[in-house]
Protein backbone atom coordinates (compact mmCIF):
# COMPACT_ATOMS: atom_id res chain seq x y z
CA UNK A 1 57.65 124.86 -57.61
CA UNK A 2 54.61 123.55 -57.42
CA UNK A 3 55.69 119.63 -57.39
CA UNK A 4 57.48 120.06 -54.61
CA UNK A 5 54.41 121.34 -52.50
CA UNK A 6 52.00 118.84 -54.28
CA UNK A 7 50.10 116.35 -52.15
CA UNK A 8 48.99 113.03 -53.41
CA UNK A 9 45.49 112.39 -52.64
CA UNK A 10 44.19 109.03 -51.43
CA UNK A 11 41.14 106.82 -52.77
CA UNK A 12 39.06 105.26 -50.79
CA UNK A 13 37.40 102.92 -53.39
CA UNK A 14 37.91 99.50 -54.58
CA UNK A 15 41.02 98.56 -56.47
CA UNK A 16 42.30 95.34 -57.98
CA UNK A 17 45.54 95.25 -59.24
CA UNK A 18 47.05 92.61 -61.56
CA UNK A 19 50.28 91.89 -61.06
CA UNK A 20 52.67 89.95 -63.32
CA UNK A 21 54.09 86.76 -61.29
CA UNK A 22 57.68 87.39 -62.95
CA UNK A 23 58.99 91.03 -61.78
CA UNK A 24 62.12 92.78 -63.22
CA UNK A 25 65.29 91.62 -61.46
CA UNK A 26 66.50 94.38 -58.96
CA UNK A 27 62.36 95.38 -58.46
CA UNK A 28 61.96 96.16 -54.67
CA UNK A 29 59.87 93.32 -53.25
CA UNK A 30 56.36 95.11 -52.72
CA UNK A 31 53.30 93.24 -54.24
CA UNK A 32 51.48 96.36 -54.09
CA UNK A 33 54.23 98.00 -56.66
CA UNK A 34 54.26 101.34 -54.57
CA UNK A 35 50.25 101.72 -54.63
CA UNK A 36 49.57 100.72 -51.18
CA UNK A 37 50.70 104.71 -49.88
CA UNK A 38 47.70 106.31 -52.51
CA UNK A 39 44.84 103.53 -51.92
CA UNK A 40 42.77 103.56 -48.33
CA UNK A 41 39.96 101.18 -49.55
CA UNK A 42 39.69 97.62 -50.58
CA UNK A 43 43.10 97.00 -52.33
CA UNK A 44 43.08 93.57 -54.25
CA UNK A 45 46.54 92.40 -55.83
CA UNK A 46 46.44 89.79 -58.02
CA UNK A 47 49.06 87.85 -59.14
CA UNK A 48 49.03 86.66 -63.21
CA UNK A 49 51.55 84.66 -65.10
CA UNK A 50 54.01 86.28 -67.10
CA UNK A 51 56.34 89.02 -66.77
CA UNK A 52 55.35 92.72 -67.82
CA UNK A 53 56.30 92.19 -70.97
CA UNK A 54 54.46 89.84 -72.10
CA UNK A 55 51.39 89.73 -69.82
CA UNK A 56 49.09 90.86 -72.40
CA UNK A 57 50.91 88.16 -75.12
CA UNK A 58 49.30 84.43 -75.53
CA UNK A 59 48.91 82.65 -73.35
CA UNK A 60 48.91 84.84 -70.66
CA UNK A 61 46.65 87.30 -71.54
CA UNK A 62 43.65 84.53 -71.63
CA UNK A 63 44.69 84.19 -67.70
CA UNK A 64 44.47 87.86 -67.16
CA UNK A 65 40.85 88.28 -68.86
CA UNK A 66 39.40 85.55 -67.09
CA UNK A 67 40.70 87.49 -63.51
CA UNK A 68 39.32 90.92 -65.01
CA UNK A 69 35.58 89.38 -66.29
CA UNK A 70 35.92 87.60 -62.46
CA UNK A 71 36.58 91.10 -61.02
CA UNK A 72 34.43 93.20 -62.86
CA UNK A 73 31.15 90.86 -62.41
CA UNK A 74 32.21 90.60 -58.78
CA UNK A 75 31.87 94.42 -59.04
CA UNK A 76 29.07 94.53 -60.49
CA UNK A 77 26.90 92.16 -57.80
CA UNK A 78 28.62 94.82 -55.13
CA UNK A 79 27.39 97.31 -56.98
CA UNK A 80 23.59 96.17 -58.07
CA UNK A 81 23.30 94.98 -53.93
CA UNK A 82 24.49 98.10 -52.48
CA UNK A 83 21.78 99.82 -54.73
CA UNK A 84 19.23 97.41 -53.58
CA UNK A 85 19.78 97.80 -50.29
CA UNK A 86 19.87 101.71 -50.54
CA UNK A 87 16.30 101.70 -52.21
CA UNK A 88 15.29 99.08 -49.68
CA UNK A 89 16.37 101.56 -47.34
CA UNK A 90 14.14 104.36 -48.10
C-alpha cells in the first residue's frame, strides 16, 4: 500500500513552534513534539503557559499572541533584509 512506501519529506525553512508549558501526563519528553525528524532549517520551540487545552483560553492566549506578533515581525525584518540584500546584490 502506498503508506507503507511513503516518504516524509523534510523542510528546510523556518519554523517556530509554540508549545504549551503543561503537557499531557504520560507525553514522551520531546520539546520538539516529534517535529524535529521532518524540519532541517531553523526550528524555534517556544514554550507558552497553559496546557493544550486551554492555550488559546484567557489568559493564556494574550501570552501566545504577543510570541506570534514577536515571531511574525521578526519574520518579516528577515524577510524585507534578505530582499534588500538580494537587490543590493545585483
Amino acid at each position: 500500500m502506498a503508506f507503507e512506501t511513503y516518504q516524509r519529506p523534510s523542510y528546510n525553512g523556518r519554523v517556530s513552534l509554540f508549545r504549551a508549558s503543561q503537557q499531557p501526563k504520560g507525553i514522551v519528553p520531546d520539546a520538539t513534539l516529534g517535529w524535529s525528524d521532518l524540519l532541517q532549517g531553523d526550528f524555534r520551540v517556544e514554550e507558552v503557559p497553559g496546557h493544550q487545552q486551554n492555550m488559546l483560553n484567557e489568559p493564556h492566549v494574550d501570552n501566545l499572541a504577543e510570541r506570534i506578533d514577536a515571531h511574525l515581525a521578526n519574520a518579516h525584518l528577515a524577510s524585507t533584509y534578505s530582499m534588500a540584500t538580494l537587490v543590493a546584490a545585483k
